[in-house]
N, C-alpha and C. Protein backbone atom coordinates (compact mmCIF):
# COMPACT_ATOMS: atom_id res chain seq x y z
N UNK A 1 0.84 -1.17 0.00
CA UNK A 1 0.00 0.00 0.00
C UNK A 1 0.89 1.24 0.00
N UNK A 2 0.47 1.93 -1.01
CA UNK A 2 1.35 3.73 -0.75
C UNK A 2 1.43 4.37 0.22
N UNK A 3 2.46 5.20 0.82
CA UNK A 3 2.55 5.69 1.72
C UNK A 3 2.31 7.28 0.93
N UNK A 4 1.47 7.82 1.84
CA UNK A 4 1.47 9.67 1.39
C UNK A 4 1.84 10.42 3.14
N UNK A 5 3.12 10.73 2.82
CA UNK A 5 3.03 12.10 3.89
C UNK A 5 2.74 13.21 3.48
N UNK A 6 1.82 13.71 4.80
CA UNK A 6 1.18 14.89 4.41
C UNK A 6 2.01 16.12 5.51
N UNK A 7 2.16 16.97 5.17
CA UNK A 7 2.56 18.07 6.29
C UNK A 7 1.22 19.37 6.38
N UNK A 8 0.88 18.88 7.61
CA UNK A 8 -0.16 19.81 7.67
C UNK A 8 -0.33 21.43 8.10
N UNK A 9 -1.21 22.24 7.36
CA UNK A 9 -1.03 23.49 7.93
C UNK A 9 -2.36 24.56 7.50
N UNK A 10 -2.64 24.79 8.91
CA UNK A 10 -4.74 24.92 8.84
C UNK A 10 -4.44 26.35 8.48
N UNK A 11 -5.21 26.83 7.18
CA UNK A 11 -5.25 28.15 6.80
C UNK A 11 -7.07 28.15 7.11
N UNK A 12 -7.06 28.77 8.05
CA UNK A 12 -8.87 29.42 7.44
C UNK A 12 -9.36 30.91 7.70
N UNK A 13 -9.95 31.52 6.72
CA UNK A 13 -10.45 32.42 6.53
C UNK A 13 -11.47 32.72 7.03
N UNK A 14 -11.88 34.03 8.33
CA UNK A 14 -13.12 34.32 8.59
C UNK A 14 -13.67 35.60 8.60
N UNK A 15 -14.73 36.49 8.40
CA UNK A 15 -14.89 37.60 8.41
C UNK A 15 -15.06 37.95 9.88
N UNK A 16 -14.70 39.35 10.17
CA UNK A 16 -14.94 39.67 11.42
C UNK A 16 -15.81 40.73 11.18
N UNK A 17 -16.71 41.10 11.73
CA UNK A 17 -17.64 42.24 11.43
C UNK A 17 -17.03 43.15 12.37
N UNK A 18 -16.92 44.48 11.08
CA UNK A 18 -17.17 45.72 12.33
C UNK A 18 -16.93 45.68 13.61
N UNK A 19 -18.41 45.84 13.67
CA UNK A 19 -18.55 45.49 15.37
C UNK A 19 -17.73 45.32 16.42
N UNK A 20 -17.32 43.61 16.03
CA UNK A 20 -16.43 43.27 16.67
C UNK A 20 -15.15 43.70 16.68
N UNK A 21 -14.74 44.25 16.10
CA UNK A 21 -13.29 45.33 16.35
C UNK A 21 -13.38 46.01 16.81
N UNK A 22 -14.27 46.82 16.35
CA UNK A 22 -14.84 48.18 17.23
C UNK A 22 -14.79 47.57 19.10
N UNK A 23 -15.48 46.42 19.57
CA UNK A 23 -15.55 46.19 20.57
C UNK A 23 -14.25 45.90 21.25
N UNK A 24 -13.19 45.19 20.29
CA UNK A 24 -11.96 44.84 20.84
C UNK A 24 -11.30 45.86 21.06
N UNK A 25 -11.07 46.66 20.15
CA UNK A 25 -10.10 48.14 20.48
C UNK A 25 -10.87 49.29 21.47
N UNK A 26 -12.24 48.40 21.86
CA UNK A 26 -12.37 49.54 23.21
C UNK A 26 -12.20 48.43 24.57
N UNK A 27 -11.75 47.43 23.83
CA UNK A 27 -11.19 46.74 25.35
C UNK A 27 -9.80 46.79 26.09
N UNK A 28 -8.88 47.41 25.14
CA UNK A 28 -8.12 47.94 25.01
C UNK A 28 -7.61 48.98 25.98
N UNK A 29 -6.38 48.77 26.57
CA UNK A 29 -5.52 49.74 27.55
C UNK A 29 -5.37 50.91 26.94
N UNK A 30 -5.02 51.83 27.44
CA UNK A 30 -4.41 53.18 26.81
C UNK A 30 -3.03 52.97 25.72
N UNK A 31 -2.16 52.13 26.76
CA UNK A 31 -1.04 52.24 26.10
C UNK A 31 -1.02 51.17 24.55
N UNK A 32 -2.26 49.88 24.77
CA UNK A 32 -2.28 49.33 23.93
C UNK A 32 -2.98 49.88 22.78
N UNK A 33 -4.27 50.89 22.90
CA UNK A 33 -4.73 51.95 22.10
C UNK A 33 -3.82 52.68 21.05
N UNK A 34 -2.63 53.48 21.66
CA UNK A 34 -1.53 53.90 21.59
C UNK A 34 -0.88 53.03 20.77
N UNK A 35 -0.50 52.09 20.68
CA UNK A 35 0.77 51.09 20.10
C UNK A 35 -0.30 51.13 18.82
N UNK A 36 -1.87 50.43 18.56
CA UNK A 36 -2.29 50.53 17.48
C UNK A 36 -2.41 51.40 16.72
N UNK A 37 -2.16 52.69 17.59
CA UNK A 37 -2.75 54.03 16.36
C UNK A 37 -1.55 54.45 15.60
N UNK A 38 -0.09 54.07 16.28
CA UNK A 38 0.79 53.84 15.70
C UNK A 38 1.36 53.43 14.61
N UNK A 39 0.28 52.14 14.67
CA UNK A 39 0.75 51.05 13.76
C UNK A 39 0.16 51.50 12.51
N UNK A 40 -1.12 52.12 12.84
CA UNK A 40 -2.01 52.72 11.72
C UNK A 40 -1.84 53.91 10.91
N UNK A 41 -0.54 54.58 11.20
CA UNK A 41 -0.50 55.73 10.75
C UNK A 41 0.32 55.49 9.17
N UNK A 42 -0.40 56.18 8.29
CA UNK A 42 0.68 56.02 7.30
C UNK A 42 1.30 56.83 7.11
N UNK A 43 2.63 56.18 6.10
CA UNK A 43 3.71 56.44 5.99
C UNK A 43 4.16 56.78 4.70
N UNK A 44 4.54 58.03 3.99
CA UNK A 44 4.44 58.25 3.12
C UNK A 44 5.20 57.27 2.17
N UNK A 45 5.42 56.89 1.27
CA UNK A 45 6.02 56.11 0.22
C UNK A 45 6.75 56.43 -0.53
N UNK A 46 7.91 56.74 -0.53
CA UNK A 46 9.13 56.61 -1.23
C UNK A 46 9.55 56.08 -2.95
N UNK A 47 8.97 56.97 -3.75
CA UNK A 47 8.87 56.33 -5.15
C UNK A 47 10.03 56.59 -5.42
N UNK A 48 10.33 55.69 -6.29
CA UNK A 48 12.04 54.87 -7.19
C UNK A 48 11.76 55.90 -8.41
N UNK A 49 13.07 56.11 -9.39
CA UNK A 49 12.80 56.29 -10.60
C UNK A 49 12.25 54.99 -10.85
N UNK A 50 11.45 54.74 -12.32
CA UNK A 50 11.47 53.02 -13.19
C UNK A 50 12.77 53.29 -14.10
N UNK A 51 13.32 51.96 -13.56
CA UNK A 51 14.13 51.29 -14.54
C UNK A 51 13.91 50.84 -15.80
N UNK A 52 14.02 51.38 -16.86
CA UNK A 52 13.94 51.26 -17.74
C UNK A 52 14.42 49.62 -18.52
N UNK A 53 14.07 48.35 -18.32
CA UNK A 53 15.30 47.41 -18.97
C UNK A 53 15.31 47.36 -20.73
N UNK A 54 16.12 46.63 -21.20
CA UNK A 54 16.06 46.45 -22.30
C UNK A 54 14.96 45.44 -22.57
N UNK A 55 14.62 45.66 -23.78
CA UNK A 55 13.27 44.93 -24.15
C UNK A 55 13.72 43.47 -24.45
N UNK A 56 14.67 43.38 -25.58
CA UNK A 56 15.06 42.27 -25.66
C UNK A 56 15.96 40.97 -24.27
N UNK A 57 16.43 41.65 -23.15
CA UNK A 57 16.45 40.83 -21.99
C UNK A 57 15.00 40.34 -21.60
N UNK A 58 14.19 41.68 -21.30
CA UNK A 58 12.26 40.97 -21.14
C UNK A 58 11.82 39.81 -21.87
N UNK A 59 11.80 39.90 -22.93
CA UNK A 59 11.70 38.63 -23.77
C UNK A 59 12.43 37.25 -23.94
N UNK A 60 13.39 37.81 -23.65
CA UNK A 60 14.70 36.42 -23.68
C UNK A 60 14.44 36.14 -22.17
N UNK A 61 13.98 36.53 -20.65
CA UNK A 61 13.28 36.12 -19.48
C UNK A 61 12.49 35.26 -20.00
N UNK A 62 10.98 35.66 -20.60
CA UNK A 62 10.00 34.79 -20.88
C UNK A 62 10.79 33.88 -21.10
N UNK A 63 11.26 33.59 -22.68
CA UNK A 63 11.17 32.68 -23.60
C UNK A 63 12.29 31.64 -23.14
N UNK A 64 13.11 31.73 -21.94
CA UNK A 64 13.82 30.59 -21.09
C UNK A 64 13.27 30.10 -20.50
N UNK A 65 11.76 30.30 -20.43
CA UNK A 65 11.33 29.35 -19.01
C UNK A 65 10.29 28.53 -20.14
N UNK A 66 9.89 28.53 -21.57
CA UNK A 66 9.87 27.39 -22.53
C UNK A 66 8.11 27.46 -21.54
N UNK A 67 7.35 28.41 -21.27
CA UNK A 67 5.86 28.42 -21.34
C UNK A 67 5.10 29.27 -22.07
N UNK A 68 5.69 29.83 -23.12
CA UNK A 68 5.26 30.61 -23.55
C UNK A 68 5.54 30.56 -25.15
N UNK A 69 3.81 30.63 -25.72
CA UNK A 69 4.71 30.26 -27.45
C UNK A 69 5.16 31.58 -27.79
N UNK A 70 5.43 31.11 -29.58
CA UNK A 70 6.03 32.15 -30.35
C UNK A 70 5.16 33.29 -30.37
N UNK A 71 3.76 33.08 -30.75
CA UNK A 71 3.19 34.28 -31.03
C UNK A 71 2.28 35.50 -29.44
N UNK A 72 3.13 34.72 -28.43
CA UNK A 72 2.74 35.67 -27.26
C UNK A 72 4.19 36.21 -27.26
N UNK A 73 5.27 35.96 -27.25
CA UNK A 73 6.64 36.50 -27.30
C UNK A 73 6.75 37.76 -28.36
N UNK A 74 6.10 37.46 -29.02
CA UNK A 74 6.28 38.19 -30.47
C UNK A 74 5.38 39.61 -29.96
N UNK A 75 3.96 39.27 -29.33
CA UNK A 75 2.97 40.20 -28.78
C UNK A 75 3.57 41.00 -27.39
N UNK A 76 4.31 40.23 -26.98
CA UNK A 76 4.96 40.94 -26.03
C UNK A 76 5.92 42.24 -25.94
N UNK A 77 7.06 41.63 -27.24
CA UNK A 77 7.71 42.54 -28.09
C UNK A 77 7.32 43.98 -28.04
N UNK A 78 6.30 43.30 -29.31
CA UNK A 78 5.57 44.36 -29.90
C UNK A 78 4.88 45.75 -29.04
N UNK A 79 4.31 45.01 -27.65
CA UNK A 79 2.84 45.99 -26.75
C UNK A 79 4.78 46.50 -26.37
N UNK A 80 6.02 46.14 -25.76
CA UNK A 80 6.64 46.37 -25.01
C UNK A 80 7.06 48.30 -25.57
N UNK A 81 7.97 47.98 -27.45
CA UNK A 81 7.42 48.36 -28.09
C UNK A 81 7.09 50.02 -28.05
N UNK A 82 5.72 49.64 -28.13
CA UNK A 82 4.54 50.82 -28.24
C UNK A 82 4.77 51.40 -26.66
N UNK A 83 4.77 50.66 -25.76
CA UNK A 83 4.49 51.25 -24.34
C UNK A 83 5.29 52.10 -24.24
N UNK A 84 4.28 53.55 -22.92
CA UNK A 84 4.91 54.83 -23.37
C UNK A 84 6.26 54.69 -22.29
N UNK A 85 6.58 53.10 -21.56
CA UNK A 85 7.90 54.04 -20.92
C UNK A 85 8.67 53.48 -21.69
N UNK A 86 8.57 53.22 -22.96
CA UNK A 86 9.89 52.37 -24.17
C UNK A 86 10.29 53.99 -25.12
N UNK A 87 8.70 54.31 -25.19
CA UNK A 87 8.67 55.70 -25.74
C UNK A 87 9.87 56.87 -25.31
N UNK A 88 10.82 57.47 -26.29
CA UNK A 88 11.53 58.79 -25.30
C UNK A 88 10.68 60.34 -25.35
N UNK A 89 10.91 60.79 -24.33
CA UNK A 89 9.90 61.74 -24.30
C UNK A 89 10.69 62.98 -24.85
């Protein structure tokens, strides 16, 4: 008879309503109040220039990993191409 090991690991998904948060964060200490509003504050985001790569490395990526036919490579090219950050301004 086959042997199957399994390694187990319980993902489950539940909704929490409202409510119930609302109720937890007023059960909540001061200082633990505090640590969440913290956590909640955002933070502005730091944008990169884009790197520009060469088109033909993009394509030669795909077309090494052998899932992808000729005529999506070719479409890829092409949209890469037209797209306005290939475009010089």
């Amino acid at each position: 008879m086959p042997v199957i090991t399994i390694k187990e690991k319980i993902t489950k998904t539940i909704d929490i309503p409202l409510d119930a948060i609302y109720q937890v964060i007023d059960n909540l200490s001061e200082n633990e109040r505090h640590l969440l509003m913290e956590r909640l504050k955002c933070k502005s985001i730091k944008l990169k220039k884009f790197k520009n790569d060469n088109i033909q490395k993009i394509v030669s990526d795909f077309q090494v990993t052998n899932c992808y036919e000729d005529d999506f490579l070719k479409d890829l090219e092409a949209g890469l191409m037209k797209s306005s950050v290939n475009r010089k301004v």
